[in-house]
Protein backbone atom coordinates (compact mmCIF):
# COMPACT_ATOMS: atom_id res chain seq x y z
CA UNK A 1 -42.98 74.01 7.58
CA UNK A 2 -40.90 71.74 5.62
CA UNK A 3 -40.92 67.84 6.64
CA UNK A 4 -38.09 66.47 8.28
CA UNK A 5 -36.93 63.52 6.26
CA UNK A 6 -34.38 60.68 6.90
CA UNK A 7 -32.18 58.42 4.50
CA UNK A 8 -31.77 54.61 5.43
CA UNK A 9 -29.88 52.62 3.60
CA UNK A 10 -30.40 49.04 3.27
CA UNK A 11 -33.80 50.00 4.88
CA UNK A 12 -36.11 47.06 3.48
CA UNK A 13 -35.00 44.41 5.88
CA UNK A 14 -33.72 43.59 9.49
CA UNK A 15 -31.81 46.22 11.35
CA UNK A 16 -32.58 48.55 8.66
CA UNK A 17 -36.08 48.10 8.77
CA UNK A 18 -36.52 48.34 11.97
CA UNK A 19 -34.81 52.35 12.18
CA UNK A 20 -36.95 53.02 9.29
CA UNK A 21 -40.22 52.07 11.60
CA UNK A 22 -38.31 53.67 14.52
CA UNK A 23 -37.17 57.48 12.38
CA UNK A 24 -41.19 56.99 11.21
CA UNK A 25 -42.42 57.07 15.12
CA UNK A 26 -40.21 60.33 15.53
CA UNK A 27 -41.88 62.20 12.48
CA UNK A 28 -39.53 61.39 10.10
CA UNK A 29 -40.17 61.17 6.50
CA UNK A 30 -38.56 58.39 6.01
CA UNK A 31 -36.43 57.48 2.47
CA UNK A 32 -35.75 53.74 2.28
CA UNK A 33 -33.17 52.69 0.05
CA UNK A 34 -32.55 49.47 -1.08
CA UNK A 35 -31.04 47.56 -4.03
CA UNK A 36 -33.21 44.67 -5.39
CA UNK A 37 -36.01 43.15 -2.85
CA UNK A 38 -38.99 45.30 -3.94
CA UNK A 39 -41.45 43.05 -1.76
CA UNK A 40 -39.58 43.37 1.57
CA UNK A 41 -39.26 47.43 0.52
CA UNK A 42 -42.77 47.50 -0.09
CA UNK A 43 -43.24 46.18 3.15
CA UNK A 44 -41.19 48.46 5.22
CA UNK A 45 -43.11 51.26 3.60
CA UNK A 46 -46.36 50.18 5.20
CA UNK A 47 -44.77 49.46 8.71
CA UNK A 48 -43.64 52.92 8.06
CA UNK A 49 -46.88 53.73 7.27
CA UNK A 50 -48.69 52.24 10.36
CA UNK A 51 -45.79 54.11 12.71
CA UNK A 52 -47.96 57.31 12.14
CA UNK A 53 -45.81 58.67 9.13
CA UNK A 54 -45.08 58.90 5.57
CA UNK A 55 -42.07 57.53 3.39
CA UNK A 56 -41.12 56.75 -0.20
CA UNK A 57 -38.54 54.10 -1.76
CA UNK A 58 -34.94 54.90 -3.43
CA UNK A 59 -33.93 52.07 -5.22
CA UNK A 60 -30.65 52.12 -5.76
CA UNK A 61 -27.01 50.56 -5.45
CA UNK A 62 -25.44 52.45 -2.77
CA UNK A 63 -22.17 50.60 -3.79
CA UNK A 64 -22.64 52.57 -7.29
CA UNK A 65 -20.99 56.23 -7.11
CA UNK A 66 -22.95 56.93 -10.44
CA UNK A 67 -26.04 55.18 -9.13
CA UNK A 68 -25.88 56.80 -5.98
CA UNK A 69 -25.63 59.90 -7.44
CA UNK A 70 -28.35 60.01 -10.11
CA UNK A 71 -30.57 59.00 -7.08
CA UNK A 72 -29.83 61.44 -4.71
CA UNK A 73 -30.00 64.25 -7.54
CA UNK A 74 -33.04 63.15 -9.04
CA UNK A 75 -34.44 63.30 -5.27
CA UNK A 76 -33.37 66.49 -4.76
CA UNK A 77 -34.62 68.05 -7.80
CA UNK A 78 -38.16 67.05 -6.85
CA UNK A 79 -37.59 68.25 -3.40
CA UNK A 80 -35.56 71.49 -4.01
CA UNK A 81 -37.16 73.36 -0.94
CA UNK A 82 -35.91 70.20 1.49
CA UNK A 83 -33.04 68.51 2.36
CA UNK A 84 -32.08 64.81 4.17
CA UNK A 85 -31.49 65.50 7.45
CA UNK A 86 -30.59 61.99 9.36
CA UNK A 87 -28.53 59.69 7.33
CA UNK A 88 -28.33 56.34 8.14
CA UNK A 89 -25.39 54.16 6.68
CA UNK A 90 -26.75 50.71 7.04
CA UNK A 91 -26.52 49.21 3.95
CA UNK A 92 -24.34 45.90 4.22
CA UNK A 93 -23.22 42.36 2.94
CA UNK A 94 -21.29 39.58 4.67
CA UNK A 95 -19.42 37.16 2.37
CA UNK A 96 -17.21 35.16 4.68
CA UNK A 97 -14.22 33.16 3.91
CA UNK A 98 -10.72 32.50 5.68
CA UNK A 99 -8.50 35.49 3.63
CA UNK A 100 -6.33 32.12 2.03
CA UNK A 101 -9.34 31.09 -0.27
CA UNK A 102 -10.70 34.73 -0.28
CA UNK A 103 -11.53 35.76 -4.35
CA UNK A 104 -10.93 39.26 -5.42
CA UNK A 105 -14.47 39.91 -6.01
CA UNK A 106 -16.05 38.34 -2.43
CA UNK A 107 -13.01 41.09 -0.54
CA UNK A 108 -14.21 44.06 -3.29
CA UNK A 109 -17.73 43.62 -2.80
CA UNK A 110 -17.88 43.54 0.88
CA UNK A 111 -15.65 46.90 0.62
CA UNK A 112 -17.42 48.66 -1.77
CA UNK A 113 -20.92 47.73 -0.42
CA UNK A 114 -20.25 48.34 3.57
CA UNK A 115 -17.23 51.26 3.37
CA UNK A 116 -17.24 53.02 -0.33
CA UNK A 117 -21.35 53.14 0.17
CA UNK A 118 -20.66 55.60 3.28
CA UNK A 119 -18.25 57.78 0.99
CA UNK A 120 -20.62 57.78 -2.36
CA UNK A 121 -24.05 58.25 0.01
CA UNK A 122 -21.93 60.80 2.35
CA UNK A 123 -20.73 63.27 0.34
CA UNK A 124 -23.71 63.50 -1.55
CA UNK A 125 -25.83 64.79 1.15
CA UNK A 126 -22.98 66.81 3.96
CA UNK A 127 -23.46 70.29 2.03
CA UNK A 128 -26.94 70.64 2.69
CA UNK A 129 -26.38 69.83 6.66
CA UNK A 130 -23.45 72.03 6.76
CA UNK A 131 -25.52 74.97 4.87
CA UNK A 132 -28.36 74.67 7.43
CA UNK A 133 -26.14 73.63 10.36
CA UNK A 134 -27.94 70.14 11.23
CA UNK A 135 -27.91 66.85 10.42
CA UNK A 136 -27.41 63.34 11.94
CA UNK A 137 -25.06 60.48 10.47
CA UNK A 138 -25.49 57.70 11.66
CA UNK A 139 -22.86 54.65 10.36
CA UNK A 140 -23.66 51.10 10.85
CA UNK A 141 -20.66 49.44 11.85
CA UNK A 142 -19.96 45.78 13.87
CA UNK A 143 -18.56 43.87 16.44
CA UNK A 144 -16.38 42.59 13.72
CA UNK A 145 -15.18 46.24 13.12
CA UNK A 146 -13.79 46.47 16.35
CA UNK A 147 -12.81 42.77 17.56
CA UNK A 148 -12.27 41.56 14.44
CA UNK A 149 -13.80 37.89 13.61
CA UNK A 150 -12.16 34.88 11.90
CA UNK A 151 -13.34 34.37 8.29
CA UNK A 152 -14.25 38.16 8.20
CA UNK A 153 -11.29 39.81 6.97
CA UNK A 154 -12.72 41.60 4.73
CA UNK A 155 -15.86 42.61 6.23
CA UNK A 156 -13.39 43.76 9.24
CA UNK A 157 -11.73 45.85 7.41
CA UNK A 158 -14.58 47.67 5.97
CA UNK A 159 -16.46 48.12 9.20
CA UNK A 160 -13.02 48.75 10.56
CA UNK A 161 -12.37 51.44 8.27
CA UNK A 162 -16.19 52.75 8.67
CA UNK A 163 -15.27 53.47 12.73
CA UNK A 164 -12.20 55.62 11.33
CA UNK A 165 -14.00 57.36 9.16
CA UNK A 166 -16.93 58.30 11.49
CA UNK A 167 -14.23 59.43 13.68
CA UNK A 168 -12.37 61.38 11.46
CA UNK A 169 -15.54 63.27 9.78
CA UNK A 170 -16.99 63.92 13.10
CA UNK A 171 -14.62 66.11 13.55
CA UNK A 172 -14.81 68.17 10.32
CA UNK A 173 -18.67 68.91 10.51
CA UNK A 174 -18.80 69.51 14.60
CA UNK A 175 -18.48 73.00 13.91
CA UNK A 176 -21.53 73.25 11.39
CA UNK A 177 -23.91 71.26 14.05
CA UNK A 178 -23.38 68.18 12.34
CA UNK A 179 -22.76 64.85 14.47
CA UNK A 180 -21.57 61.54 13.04
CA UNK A 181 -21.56 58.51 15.17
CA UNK A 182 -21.30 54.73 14.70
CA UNK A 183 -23.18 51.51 16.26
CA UNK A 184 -21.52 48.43 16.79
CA UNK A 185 -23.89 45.53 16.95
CA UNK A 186 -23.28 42.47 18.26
CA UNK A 187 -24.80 39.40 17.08
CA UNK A 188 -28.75 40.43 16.47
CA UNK A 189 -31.59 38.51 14.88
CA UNK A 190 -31.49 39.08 11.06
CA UNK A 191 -30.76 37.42 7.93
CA UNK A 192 -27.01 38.48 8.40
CA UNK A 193 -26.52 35.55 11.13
CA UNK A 194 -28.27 33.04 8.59
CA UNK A 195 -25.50 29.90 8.75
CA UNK A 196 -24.35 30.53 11.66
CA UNK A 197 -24.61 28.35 14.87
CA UNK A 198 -26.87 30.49 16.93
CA UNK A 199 -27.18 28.25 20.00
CA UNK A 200 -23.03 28.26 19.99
CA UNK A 201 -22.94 31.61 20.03
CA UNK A 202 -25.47 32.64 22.44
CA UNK A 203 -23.07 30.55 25.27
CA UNK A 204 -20.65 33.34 24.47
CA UNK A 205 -22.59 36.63 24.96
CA UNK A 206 -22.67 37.28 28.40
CA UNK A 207 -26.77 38.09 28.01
CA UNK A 208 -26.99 34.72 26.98
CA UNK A 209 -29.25 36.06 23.93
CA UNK A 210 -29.08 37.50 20.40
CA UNK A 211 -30.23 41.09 19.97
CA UNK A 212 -33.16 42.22 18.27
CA UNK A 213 -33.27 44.47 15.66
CA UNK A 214 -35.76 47.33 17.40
CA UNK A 215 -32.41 47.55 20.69
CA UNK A 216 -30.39 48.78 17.96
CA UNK A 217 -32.88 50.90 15.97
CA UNK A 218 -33.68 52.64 19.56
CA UNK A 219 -30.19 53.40 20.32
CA UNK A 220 -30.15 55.50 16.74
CA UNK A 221 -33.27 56.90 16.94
CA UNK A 222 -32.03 58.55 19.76
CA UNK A 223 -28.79 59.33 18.18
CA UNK A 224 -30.33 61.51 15.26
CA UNK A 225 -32.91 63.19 18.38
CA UNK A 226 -31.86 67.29 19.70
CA UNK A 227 -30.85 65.49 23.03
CA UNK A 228 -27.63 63.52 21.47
CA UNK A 229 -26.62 66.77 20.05
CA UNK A 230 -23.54 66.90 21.82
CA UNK A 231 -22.59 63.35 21.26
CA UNK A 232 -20.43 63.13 18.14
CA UNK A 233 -17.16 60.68 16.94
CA UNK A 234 -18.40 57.98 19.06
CA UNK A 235 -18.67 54.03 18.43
CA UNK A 236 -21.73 52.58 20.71
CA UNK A 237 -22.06 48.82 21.01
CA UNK A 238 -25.24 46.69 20.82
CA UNK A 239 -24.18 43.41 21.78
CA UNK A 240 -25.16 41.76 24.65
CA UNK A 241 -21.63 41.98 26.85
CA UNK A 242 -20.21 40.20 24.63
CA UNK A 243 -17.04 42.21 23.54
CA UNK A 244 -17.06 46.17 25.62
């Protein structure tokens, strides 16, 4: 019987990290990408490892079509009787500015790093669910994607754009036993809220708390499970009350 194996992206740290532990617990195989950190990779391949599974590392620049590509390929090639089941598009960078003094390159890179990533990581692997009618995608979206948040423009309009998309590919690959569904979280404890003031924030969640990273990784782990198999083109938030 051939392994079951899930693809997290931006898997070495926070949120990501803690779905890899979480896909690991379920008897995933779990594939964490990630760009540049090999330490904090590293590590999340031993938490993966003490969840009771097995996993390797992709590293890779999911912002990279070529990259991406190369990756995936080379992947498959050494795995040609398998195929990546559960995708998880979490991959993502903040770089916050009011849109006035926003530079070309700190709107592109939030774009291609948080919405092209789901197109060039996508597309790669949707044949193989289609061909054996299942697979999970699961897309990593935001508060910000659906509120939008002063000095996040740009990382709005990617996550904004992300909640389309999942929408609007959900309904292509329903037929084929392929669901796609996006998570909206709040304001959760990771390096992504670094700079921020926490204790200002925390007055305006109605749970009077930030979120931790295992709430969210829960909420997909049951996602990419035979149970949410009906559930597909939704947006679920993680985020304390604080925008519904």
């Amino acid at each position: 019987m051939n392994m079951k194996n899930a693809l997290v992206t931006g898997g070495s740290r926070g949120i990501g990290r803690a779905i890899c532990v979480e896909l690991a617990r379920k008897g995933y195989h779990v594939l964490i990408n990630y760009v540049s950190n090999d330490e904090a990779a590293q590590e999340t391949l031993n938490k993966v490892n003490e969840a009771g599974s097995d996993g390797e590392l992709l590293k890779f620049d999911v912002s990279d079509l070529e990259a991406t590509n190369r990756a995936l390929q080379a992947w498959q090639e050494t795995h040609p009787e398998e195929y990546i089941e559960v995708l998880v598009n979490n991959a993502g960078i903040r770089k916050d500015n009011l849109l006035i003094w926003l530079e070309p390159m700190e709107w592109q890179k939030v774009i291609n790093t948080n919405l092209g990533s789901f197109y060039n990581v996508t597309r790669a692997l949707l044949q193989p669910m289609l061909t054996h009618k299942k697979g999970r995608i699961v897309n990593m979206a935001s508060l910000s994607g659906i509120k939008g948040l002063p000095g996040q423009t740009n990382y709005s309009a990617a996550k904004g754009g992300l909640i389309a998309a999942t929408k609007a590919l959900a309904q292509e690959v329903a037929p084929r036993k392929v669901t796609v569904n996006a998570v909206a979280p709040g304001f959760i404890h990771t390096d992504m809220v670094e700079g921020l003031d926490l204790d200002e924030i925390k007055k305006t969640i109605p749970a009077r708390r930030l979120g931790e990273p295992e709430e969210v990784a829960a909420l997909v782990g049951f996602l990419v499970s035979d149970q949410a198999g009906y559930i597909t083109g939704q947006v679920i938030s993680v985020n304390g009350g604080l925008y519904t």
